[in-house]
C-alpha atoms as a PDB file:
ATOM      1  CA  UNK A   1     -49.220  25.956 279.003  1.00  0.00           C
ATOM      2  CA  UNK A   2     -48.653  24.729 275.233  1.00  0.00           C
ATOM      3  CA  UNK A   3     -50.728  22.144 274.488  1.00  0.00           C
ATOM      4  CA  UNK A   4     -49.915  19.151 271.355  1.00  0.00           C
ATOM      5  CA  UNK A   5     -49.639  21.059 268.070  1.00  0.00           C
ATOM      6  CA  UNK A   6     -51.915  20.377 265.435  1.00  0.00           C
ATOM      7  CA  UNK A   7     -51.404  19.340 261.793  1.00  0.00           C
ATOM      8  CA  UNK A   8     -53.598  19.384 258.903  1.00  0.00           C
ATOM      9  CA  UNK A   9     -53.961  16.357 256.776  1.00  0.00           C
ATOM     10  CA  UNK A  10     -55.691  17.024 253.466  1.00  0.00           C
ATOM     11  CA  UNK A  11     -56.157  14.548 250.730  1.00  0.00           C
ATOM     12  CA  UNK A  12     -59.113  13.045 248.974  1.00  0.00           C
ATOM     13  CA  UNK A  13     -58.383   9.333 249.416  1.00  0.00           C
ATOM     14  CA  UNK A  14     -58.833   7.909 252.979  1.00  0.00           C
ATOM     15  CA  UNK A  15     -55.746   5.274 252.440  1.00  0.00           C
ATOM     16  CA  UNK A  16     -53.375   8.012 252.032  1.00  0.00           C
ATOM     17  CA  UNK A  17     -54.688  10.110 255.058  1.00  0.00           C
ATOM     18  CA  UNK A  18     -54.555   6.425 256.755  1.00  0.00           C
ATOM     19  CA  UNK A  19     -50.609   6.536 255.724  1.00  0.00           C
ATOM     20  CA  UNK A  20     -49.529   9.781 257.085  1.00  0.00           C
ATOM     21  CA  UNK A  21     -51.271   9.422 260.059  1.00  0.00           C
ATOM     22  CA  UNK A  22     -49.300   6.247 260.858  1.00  0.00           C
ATOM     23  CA  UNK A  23     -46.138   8.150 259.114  1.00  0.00           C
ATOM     24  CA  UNK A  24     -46.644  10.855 262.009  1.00  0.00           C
ATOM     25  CA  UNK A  25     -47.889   9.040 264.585  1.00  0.00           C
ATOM     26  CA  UNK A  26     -44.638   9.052 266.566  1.00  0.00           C
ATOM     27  CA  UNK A  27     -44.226  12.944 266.476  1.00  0.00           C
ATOM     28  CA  UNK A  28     -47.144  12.718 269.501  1.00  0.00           C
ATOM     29  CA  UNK A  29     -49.261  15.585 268.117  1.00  0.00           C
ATOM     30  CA  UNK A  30     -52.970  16.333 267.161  1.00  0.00           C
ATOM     31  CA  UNK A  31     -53.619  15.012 263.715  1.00  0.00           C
ATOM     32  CA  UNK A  32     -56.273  16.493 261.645  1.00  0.00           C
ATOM     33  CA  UNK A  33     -58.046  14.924 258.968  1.00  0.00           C
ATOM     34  CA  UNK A  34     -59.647  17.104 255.496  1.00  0.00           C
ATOM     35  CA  UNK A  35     -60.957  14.910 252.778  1.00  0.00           C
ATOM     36  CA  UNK A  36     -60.951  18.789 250.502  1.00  0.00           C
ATOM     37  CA  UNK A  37     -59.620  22.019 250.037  1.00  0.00           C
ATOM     38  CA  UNK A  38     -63.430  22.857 251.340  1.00  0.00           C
ATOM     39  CA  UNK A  39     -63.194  20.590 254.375  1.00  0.00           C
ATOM     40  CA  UNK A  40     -59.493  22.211 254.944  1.00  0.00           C
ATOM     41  CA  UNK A  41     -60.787  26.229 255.007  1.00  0.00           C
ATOM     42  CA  UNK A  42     -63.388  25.053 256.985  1.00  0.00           C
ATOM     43  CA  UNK A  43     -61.022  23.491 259.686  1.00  0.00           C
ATOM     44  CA  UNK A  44     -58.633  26.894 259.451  1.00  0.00           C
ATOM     45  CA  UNK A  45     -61.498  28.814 260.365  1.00  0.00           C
ATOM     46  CA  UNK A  46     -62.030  27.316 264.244  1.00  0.00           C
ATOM     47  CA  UNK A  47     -58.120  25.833 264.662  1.00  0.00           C
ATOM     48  CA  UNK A  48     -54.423  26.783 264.502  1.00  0.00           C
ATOM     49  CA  UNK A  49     -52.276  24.684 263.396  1.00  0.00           C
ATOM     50  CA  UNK A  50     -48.400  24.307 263.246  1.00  0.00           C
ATOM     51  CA  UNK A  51     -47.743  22.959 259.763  1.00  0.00           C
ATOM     52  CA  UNK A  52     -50.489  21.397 256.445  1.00  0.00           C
ATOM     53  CA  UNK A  53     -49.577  18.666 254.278  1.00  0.00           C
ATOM     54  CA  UNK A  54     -51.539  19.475 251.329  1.00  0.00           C
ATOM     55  CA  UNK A  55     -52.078  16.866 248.491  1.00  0.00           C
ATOM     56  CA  UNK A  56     -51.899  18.668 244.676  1.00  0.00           C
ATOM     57  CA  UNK A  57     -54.402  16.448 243.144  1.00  0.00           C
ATOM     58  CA  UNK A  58     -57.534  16.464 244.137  1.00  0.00           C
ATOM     59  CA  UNK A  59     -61.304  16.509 242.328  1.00  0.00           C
ATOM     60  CA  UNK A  60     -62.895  20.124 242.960  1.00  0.00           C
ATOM     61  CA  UNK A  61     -60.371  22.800 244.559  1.00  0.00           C
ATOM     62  CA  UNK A  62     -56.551  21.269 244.364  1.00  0.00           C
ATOM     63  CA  UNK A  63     -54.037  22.078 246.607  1.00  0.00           C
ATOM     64  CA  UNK A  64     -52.478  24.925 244.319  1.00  0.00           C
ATOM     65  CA  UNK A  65     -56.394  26.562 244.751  1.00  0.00           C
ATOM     66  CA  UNK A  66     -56.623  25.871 248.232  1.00  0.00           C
ATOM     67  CA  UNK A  67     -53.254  27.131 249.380  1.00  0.00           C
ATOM     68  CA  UNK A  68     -54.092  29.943 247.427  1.00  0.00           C
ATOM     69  CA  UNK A  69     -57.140  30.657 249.859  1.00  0.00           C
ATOM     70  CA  UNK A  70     -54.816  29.635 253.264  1.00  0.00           C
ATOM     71  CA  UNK A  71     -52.497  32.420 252.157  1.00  0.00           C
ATOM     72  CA  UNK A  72     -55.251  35.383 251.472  1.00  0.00           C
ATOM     73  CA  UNK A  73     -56.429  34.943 255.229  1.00  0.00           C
ATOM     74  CA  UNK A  74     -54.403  36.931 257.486  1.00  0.00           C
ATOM     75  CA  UNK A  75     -55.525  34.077 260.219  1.00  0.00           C
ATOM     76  CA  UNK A  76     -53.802  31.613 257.991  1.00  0.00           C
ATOM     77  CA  UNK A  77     -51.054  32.838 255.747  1.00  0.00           C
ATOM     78  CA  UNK A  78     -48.034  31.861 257.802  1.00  0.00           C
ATOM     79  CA  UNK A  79     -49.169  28.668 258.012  1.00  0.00           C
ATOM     80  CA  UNK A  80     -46.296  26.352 256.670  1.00  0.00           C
ATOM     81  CA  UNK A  81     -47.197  24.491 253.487  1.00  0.00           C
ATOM     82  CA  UNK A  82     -46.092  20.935 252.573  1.00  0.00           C
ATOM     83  CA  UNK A  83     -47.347  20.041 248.906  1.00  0.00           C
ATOM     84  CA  UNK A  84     -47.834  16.033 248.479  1.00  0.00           C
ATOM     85  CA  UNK A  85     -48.064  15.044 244.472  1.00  0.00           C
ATOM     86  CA  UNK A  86     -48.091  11.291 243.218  1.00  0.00           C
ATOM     87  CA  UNK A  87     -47.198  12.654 239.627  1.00  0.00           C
ATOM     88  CA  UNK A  88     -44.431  15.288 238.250  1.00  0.00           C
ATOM     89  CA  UNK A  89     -44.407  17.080 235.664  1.00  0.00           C
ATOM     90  CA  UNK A  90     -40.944  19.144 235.986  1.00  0.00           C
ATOM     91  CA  UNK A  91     -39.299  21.899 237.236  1.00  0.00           C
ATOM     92  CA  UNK A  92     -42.500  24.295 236.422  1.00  0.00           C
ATOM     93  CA  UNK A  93     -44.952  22.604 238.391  1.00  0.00           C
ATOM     94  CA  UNK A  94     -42.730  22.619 241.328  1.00  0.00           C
ATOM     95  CA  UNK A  95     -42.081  26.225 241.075  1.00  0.00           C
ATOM     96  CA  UNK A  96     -46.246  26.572 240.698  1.00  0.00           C
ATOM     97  CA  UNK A  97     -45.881  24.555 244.188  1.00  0.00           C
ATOM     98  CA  UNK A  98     -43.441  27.247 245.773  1.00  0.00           C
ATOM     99  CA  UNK A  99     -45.265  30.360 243.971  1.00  0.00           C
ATOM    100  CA  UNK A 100     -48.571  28.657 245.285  1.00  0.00           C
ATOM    101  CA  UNK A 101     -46.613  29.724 249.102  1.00  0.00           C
ATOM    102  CA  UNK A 102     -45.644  25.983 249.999  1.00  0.00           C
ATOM    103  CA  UNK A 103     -42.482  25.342 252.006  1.00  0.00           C
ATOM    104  CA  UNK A 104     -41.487  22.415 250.476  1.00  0.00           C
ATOM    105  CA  UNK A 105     -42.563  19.798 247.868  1.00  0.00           C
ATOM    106  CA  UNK A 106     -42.621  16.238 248.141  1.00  0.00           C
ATOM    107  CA  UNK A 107     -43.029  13.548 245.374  1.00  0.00           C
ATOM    108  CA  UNK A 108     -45.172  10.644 246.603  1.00  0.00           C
ATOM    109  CA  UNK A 109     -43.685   7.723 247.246  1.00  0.00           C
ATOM    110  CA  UNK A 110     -41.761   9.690 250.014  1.00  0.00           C
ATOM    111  CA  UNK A 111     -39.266   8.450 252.577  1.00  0.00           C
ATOM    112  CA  UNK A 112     -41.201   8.465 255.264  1.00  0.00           C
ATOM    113  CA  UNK A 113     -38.485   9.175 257.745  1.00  0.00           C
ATOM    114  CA  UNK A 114     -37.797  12.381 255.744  1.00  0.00           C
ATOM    115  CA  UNK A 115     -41.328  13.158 255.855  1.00  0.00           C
ATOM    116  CA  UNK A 116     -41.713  12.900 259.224  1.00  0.00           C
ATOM    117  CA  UNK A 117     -38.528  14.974 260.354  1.00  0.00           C
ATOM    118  CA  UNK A 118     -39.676  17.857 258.076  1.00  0.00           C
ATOM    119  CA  UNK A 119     -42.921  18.123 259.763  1.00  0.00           C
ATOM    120  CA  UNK A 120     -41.032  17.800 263.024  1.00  0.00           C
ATOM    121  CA  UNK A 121     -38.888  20.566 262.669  1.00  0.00           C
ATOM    122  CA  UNK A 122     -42.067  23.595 261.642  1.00  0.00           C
ATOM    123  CA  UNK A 123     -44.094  21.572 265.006  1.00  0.00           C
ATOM    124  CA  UNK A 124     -40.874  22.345 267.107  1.00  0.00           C
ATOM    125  CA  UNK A 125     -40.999  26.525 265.226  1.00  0.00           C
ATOM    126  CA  UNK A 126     -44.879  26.186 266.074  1.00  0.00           C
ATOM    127  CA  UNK A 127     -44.176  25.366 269.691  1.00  0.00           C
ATOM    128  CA  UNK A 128     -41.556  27.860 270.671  1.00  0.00           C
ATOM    129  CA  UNK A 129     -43.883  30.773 269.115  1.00  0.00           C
ATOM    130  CA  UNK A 130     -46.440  29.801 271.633  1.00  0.00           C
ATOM    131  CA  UNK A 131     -44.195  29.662 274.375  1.00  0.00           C
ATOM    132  CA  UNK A 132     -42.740  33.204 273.337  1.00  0.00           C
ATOM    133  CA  UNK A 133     -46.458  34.489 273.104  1.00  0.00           C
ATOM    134  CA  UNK A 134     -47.383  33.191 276.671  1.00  0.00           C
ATOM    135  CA  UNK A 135     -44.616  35.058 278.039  1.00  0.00           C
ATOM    136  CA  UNK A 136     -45.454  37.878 276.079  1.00  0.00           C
ATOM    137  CA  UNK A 137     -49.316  37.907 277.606  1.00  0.00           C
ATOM    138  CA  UNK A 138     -47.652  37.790 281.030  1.00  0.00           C
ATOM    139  CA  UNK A 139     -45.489  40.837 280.505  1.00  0.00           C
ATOM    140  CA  UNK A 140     -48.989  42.135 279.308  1.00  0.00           C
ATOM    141  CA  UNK A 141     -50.684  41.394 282.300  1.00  0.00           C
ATOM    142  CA  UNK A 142     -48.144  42.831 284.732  1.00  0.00           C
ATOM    143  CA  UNK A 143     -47.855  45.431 282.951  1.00  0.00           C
ATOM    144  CA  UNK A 144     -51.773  46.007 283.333  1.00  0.00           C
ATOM    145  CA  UNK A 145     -51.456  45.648 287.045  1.00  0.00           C
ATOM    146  CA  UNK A 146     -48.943  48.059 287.718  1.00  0.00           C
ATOM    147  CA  UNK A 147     -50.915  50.763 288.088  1.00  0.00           C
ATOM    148  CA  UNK A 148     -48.828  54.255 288.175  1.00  0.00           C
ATOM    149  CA  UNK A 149     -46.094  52.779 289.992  1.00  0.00           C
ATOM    150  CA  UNK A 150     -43.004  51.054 288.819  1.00  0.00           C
ATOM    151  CA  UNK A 151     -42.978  47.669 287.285  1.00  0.00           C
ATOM    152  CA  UNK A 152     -40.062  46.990 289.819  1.00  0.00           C
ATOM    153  CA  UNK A 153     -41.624  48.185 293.142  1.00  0.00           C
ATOM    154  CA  UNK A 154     -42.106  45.258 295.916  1.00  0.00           C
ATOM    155  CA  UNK A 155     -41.235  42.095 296.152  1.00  0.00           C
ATOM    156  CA  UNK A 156     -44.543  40.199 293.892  1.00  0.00           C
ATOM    157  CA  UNK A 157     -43.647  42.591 290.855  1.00  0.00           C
ATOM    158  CA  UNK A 158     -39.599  41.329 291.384  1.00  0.00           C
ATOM    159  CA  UNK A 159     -40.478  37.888 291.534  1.00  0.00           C
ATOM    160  CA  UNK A 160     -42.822  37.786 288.626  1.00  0.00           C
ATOM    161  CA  UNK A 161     -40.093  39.027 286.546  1.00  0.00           C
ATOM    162  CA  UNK A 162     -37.849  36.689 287.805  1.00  0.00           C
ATOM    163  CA  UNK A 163     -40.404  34.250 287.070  1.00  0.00           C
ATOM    164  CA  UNK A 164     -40.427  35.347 283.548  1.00  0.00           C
ATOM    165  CA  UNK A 165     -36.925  35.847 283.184  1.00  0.00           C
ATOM    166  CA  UNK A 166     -36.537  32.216 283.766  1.00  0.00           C
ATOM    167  CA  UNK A 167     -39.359  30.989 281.660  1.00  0.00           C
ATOM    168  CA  UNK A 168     -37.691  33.139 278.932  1.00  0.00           C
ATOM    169  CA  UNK A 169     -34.460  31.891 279.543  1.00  0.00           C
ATOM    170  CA  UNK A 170     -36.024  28.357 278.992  1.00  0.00           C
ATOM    171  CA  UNK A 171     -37.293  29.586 275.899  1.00  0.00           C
ATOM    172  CA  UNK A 172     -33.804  30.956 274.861  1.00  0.00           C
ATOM    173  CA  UNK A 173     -32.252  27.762 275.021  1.00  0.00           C
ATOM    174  CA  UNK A 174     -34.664  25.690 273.079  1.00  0.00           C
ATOM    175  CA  UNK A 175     -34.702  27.824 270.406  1.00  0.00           C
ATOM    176  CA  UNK A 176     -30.650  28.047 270.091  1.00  0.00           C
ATOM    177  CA  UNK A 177     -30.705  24.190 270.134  1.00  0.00           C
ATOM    178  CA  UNK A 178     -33.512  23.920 267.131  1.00  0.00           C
ATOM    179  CA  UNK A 179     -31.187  26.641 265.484  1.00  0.00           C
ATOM    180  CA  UNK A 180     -27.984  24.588 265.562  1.00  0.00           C
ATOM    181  CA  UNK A 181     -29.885  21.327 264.411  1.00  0.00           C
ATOM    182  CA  UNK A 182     -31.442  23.192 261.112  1.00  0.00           C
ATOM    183  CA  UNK A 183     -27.832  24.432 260.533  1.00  0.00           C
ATOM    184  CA  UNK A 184     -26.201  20.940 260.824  1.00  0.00           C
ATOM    185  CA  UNK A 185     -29.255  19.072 259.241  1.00  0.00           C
ATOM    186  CA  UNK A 186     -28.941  21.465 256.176  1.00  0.00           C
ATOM    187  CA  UNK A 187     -33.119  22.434 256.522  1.00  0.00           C
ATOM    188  CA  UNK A 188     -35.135  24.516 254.249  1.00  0.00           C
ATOM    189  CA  UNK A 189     -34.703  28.069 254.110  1.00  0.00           C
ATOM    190  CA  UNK A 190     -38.195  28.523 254.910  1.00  0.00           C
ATOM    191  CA  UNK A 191     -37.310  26.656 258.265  1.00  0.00           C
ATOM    192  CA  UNK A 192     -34.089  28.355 258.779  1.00  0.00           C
ATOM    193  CA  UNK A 193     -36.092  31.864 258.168  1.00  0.00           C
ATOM    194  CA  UNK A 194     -38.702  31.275 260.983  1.00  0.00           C
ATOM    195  CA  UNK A 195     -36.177  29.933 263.198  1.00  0.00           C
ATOM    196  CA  UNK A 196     -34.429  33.615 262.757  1.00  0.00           C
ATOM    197  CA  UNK A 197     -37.211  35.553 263.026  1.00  0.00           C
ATOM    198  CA  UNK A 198     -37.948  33.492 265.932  1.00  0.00           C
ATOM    199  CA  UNK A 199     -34.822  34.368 267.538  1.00  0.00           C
ATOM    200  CA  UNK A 200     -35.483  38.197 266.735  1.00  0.00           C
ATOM    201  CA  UNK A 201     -38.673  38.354 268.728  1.00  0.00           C
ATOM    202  CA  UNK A 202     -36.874  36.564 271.572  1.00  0.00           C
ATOM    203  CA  UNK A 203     -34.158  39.149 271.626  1.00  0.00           C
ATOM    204  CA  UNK A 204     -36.808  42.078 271.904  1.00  0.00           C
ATOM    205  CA  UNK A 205     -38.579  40.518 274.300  1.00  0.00           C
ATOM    206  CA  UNK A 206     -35.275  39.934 276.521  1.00  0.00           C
ATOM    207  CA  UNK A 207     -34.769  43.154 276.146  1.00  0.00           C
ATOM    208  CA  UNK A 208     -38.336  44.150 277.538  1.00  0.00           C
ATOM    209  CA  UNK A 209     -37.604  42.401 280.278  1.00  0.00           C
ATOM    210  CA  UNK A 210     -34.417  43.749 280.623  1.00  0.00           C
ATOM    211  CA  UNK A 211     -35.910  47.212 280.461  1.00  0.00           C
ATOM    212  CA  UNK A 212     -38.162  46.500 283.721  1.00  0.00           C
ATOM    213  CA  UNK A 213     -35.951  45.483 286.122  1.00  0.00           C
ATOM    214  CA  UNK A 214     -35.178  48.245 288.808  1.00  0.00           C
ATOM    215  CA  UNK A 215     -33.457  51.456 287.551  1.00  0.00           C
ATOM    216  CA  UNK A 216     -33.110  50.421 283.945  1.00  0.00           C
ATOM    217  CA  UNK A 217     -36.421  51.368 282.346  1.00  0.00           C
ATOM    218  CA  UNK A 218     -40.034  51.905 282.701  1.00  0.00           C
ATOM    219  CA  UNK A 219     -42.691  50.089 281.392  1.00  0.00           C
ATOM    220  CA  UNK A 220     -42.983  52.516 278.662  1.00  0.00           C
ATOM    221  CA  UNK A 221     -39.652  50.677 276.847  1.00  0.00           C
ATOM    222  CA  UNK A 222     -42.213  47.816 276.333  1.00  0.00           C
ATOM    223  CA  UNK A 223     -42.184  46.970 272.705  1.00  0.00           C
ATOM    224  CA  UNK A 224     -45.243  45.264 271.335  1.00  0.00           C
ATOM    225  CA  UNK A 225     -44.538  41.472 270.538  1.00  0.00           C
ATOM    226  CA  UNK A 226     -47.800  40.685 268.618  1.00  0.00           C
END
């Protein structure tokens, strides 16, 4: 069962971690709180989480150093990046932003409406890869069971891939509907590229399932959905 995504909050002053927790209050997740890059590697080292809102200017590491760090761990890397920055200094320290690995960059004072539906959107990418890895770990496990035999043979190995079939099917849905609404909301391309490679994982794994079912395949047509 998915549980609330979690987001990482990092900034140095506690009024604007105070702020984005009451800008992303309504989204209904698990909101994390880092006062430094430090505190932030530290966090990344126990938890998962679905998206960071990183703030550039901070004493110590900044958030160009510390993303750099979040993208050398394997654990870590595909973690989506939102920069935060009170100041601007032009079109090359945004690009510094985007070669630092962040998704997007936001100029404070933001819209918070915009804020919130951009975090939205890589919590509702987070989601759907957990619910495409659960089904993967039950394929897994029946797969495990089956001994010698068939995946198909008797009725408890049929209705567990029914079972799954539907749960995927669930999946399947969701995931066209968050496609559609990136396409009409006109979403980042980092957003619209994780969608897709969302959908690809979902089409292999339909096809897994497809290659179980009773004289179509063997268990051995399995491809690995890690």
């Amino acid at each position: 069962m998915v549980q609330k995504a979690k987001i990482l909050l990092v900034d140095d002053r506690p009024e604007n971690l105070l702020a984005l927790e009451a800008i992303l209050s309504a989204l209904d997740q698990t909101l994390v709180r880092a006062s430094s890059g430090e505190e932030a590697l530290k966090a990344l080292l126990t938890d998962d989480f679905a998206v960071i809102l990183l703030d550039v200017q901070m004493p110590g590491m900044d958030g160009f150093e510390t993303a750099a760090h979040i993208k050398r761990r394997e654990r870590t890397r595909d973690i989506p990046i939102i920069f935060l920055t009170a100041i601007n200094h032009g079109p090359h320290h945004t690009f510094r932003g985007y070669a630092a690995g962040a998704v997007d960059y936001i100029s404070k004072p933001f819209d918070p409406w915009v804020l919130r539906a951009k975090v939205s959107v890589f919590v509702d990418l987070y989601m759907k890869n957990c619910q495409l890895k659960e089904q993967a770990a039950l394929l897994r496990l029946q797969l495990e069971g089956g001994g010698k035999g068939s995946v198909g043979d008797g009725k408890e190995s049929a209705g567990l891939l029914a079972e799954l079939s539907a749960r995927l099917a669930a999946v399947e849905e969701q995931a066209e509907a968050l496609s559609k609404q990136l396409d009409d909301e006109s979403a980042d391309a980092a957003a619209v590229a994780t969608a897709a490679h969302l959908e690809r994982k979902l089409t292999g794994l339909r096809r897994a399932l497809d290659a179980l079912e009773p004289g179509t395949g063997s268990a051995s047509a399995v491809p690995s959905q890690g």
